[in-house]
Protein backbone atom coordinates (compact mmCIF):
# COMPACT_ATOMS: atom_id res chain seq x y z
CA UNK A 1 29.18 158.41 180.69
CA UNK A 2 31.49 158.59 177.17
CA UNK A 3 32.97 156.02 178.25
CA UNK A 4 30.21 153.49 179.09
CA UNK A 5 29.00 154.13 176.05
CA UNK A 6 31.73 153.73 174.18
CA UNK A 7 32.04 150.11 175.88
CA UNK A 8 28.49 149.39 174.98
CA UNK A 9 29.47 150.03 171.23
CA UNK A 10 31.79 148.01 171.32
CA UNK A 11 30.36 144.74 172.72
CA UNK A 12 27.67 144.94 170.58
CA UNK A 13 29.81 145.55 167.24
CA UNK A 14 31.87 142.37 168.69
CA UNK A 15 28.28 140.45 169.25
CA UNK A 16 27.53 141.96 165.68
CA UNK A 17 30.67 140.26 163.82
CA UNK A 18 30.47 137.37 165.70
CA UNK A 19 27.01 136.78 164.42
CA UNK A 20 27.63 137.72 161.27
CA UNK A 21 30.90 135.21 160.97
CA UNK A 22 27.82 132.42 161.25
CA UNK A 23 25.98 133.34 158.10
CA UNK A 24 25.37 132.35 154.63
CA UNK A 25 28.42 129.56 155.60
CA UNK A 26 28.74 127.26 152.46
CA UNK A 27 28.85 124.01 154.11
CA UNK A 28 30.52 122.23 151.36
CA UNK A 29 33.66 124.34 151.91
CA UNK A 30 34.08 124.22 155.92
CA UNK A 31 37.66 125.25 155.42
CA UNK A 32 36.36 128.72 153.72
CA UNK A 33 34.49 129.33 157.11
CA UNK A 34 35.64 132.35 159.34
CA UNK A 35 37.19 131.63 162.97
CA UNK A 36 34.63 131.38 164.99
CA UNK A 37 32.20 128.81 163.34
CA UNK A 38 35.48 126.51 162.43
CA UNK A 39 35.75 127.42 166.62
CA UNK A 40 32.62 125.86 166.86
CA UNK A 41 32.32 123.17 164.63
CA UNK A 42 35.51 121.60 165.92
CA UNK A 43 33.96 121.90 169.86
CA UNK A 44 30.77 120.16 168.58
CA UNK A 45 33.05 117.52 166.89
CA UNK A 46 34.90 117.09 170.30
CA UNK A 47 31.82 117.00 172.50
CA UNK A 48 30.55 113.81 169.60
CA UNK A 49 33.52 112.58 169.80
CA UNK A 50 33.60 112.47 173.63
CA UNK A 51 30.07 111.05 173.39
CA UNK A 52 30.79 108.37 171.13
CA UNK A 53 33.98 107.43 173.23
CA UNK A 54 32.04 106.88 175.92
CA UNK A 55 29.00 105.11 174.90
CA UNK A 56 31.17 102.95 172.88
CA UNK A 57 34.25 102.16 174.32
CA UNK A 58 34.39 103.20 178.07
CA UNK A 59 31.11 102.35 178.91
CA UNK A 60 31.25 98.70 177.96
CA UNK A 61 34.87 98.29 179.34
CA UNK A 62 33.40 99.93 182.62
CA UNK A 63 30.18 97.44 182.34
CA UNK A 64 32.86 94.28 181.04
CA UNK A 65 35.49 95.32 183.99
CA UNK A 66 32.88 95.23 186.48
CA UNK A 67 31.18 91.56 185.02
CA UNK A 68 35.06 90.43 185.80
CA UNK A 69 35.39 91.98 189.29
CA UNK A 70 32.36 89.99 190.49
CA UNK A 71 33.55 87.06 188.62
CA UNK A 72 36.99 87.14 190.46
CA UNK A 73 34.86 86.95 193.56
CA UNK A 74 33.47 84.74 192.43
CA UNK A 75 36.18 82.30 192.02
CA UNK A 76 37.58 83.53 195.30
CA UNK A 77 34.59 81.80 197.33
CA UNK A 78 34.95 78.65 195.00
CA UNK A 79 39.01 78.83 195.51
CA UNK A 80 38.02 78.85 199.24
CA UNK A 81 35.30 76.16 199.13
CA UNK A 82 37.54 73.78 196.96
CA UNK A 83 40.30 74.52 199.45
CA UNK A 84 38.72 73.73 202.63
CA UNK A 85 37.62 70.09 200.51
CA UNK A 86 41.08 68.99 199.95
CA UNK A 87 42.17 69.85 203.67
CA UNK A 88 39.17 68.10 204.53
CA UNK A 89 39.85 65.02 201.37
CA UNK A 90 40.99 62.46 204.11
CA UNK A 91 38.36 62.84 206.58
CA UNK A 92 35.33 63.18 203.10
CA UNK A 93 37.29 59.87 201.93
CA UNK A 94 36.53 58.41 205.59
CA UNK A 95 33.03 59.64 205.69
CA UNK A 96 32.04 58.57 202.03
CA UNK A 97 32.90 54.92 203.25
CA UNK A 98 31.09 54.66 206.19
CA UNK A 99 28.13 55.83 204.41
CA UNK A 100 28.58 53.42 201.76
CA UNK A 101 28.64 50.81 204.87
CA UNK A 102 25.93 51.56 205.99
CA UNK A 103 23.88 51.90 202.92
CA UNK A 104 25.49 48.09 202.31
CA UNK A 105 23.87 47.42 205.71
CA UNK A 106 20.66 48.59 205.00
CA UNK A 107 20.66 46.79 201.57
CA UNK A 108 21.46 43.10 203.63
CA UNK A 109 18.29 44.04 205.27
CA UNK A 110 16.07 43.80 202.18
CA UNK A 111 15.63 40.55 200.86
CA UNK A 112 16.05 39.48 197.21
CA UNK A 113 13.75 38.16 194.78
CA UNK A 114 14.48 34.70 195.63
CA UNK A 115 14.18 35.03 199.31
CA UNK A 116 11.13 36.53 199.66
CA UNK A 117 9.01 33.31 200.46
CA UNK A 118 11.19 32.20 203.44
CA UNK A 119 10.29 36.32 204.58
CA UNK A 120 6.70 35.37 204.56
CA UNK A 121 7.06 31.81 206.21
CA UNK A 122 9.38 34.09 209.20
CA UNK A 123 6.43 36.53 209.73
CA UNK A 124 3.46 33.44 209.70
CA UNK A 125 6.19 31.54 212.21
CA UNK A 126 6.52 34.54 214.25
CA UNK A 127 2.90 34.96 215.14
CA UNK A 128 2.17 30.80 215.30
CA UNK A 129 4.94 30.76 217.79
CA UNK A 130 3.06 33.29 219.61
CA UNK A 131 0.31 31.46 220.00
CA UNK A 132 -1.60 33.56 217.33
CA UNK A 133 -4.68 32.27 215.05
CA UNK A 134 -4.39 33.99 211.96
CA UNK A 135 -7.32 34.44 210.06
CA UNK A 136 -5.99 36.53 207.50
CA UNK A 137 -2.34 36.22 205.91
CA UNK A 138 -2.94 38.17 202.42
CA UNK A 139 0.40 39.29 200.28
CA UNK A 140 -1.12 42.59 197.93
CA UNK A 141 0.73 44.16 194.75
CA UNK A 142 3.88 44.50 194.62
CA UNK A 143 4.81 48.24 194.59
CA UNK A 144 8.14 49.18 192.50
CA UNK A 145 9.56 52.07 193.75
CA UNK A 146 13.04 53.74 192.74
CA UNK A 147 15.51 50.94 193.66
CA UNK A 148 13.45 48.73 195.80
CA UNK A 149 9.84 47.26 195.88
CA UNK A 150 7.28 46.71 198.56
CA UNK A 151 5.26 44.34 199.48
CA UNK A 152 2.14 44.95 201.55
CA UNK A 153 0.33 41.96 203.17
CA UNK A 154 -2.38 42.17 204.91
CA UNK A 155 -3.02 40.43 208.33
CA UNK A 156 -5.69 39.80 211.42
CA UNK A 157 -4.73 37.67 214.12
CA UNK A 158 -6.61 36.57 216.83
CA UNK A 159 -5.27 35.87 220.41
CA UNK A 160 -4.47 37.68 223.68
CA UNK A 161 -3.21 41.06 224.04
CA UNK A 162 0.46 40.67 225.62
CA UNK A 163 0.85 37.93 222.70
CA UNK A 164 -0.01 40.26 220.02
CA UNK A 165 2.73 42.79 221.58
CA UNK A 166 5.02 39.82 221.52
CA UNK A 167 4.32 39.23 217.74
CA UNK A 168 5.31 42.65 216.95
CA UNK A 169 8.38 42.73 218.81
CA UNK A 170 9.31 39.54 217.00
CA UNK A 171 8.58 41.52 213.95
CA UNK A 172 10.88 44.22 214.69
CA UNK A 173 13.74 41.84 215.42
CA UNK A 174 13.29 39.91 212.29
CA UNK A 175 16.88 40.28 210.34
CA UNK A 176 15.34 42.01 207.44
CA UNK A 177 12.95 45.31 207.49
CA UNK A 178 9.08 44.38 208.37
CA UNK A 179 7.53 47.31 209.37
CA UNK A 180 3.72 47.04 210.95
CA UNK A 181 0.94 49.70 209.43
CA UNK A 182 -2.53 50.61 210.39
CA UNK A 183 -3.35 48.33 213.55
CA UNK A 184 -6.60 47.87 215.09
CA UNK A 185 -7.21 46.03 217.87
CA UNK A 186 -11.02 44.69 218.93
CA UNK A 187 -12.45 42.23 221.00
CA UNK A 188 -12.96 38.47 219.05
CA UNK A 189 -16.06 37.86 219.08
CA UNK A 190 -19.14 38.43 221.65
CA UNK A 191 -19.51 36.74 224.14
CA UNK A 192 -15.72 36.17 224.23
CA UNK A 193 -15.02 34.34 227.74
CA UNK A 194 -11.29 33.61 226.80
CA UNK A 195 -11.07 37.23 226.43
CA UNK A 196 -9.17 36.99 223.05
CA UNK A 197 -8.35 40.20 220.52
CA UNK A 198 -8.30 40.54 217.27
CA UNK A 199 -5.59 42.41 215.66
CA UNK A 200 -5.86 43.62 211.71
CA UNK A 201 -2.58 45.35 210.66
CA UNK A 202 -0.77 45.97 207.18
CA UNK A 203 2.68 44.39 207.25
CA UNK A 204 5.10 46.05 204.92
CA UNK A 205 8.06 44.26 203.51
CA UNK A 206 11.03 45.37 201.01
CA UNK A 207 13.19 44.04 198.71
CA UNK A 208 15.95 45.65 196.78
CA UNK A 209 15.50 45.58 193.14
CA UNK A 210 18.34 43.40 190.80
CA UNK A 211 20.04 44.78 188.08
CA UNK A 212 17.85 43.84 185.41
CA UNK A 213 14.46 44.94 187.22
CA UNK A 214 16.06 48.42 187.69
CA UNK A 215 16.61 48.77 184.04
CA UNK A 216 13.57 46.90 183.10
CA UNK A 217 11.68 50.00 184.95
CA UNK A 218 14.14 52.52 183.57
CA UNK A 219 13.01 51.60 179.72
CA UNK A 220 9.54 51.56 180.61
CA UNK A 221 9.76 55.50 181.86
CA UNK A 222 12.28 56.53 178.98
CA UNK A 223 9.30 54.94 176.68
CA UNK A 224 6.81 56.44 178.41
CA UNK A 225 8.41 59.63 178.45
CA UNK A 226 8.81 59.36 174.65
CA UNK A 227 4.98 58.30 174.42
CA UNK A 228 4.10 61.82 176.39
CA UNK A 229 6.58 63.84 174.35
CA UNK A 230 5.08 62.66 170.79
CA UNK A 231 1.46 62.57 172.26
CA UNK A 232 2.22 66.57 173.13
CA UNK A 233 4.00 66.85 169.50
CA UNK A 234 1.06 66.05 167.62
């Protein structure tokens, strides 16, 4: 029992001094302190220290190290994909040209400017030689699109049935592109003894654009881009 109690004496004079070291401390002289709260003081400057270490210079190396890592993956895949192009160069090279042959194909298919007339003489040929009456042969506006234009022209035709499918084969095997939109087919007339048809249809042409229509239409959306742009500026 002494002896316990003796124990208990002393812990609490320790717990005593120790509190005791941690008063009236004149913070302007930190080097007058007693052990413990210079103890102290230099743990709490550690831990900061340790904090503001971390926050602000690990941290964003960890976050900056990490940005890099997915960046080097990054480049891997594009390594890999530019890699797999120049094993492949020859056979792109090969592929580029016969898509630029065909898209020089498809171009002799469109007419020009100039040779648009003899188009629309083929198409009124091709139904006359099919023994066709035509009671309508009407070109519309011309509609500019991107690098060609089209022309629709609108047509009705009267004559027999297996004639009329003969006039649109022969407009499907013309040597430039004629494509045939919106057909109706009814009888002639009533009565109708001959037991004629008549055919209304849209007939679409195309021509390519030249040089100087393409940037003719090019300045006229730059300006009316410009137009929108200072409209929405004022």
């Amino acid at each position: 029992m002494a002896t316990t109690r003796n124990l208990n004496i002393d812990l609490e004079a320790l717990l005593a001094d120790a509190t005791g070291q941690f008063r009236d401390l004149n913070t302007a002289e930190p080097g007058q302190w007693p052990l413990l709260p210079k103890i102290a003081a230099w743990l709490v400057a550690a831990v900061v220290m340790v904090v503001i270490g971390w926050f602000g210079i690990v941290s964003p190396a960890t976050e900056e190290l990490a940005a890099e890592e997915a960046r080097e993956l990054e480049l891997k895949d594009q390594y890999r994909a530019k890699l797999a192009q120049a094993i492949n160069l020859d056979e792109l090279r090969k592929q580029k040209l016969q898509v630029q042959e065909y898209v020089t194909q498809l171009e002799r298919q469109l007419p020009g400017k100039a040779e648009m007339d003899a188009l629309l003489s083929d198409i009124n040929q091709a139904g006359l030689g099919r023994g066709l009456q035509f009671e309508l042969f009407r070109p519309g506006q011309v509609i500019v699109r991107d690098y060609y234009a089209e022309l629709p022209i609108a047509v009705r035709v009267t004559g027999r049935y297996h004639d009329m499918g003969a006039f649109a084969a022969d407009i499907a095997n013309l040597s430039r592109i004629v494509t045939l939109h919106n057909l109706t087919i009814t009888t002639a007339g009533n009565p109708n003894p001959a037991g004629l048809l008549s055919m209304e249809a849209t007939a679409r042409t195309y021509r390519y654009l030249d040089q100087a229509e393409i940037e003719e239409r090019r300045n006229a959306e730059a300006k009316a881009r410009a137009a929108k742009r200072s409209g929405e500026g004022q």
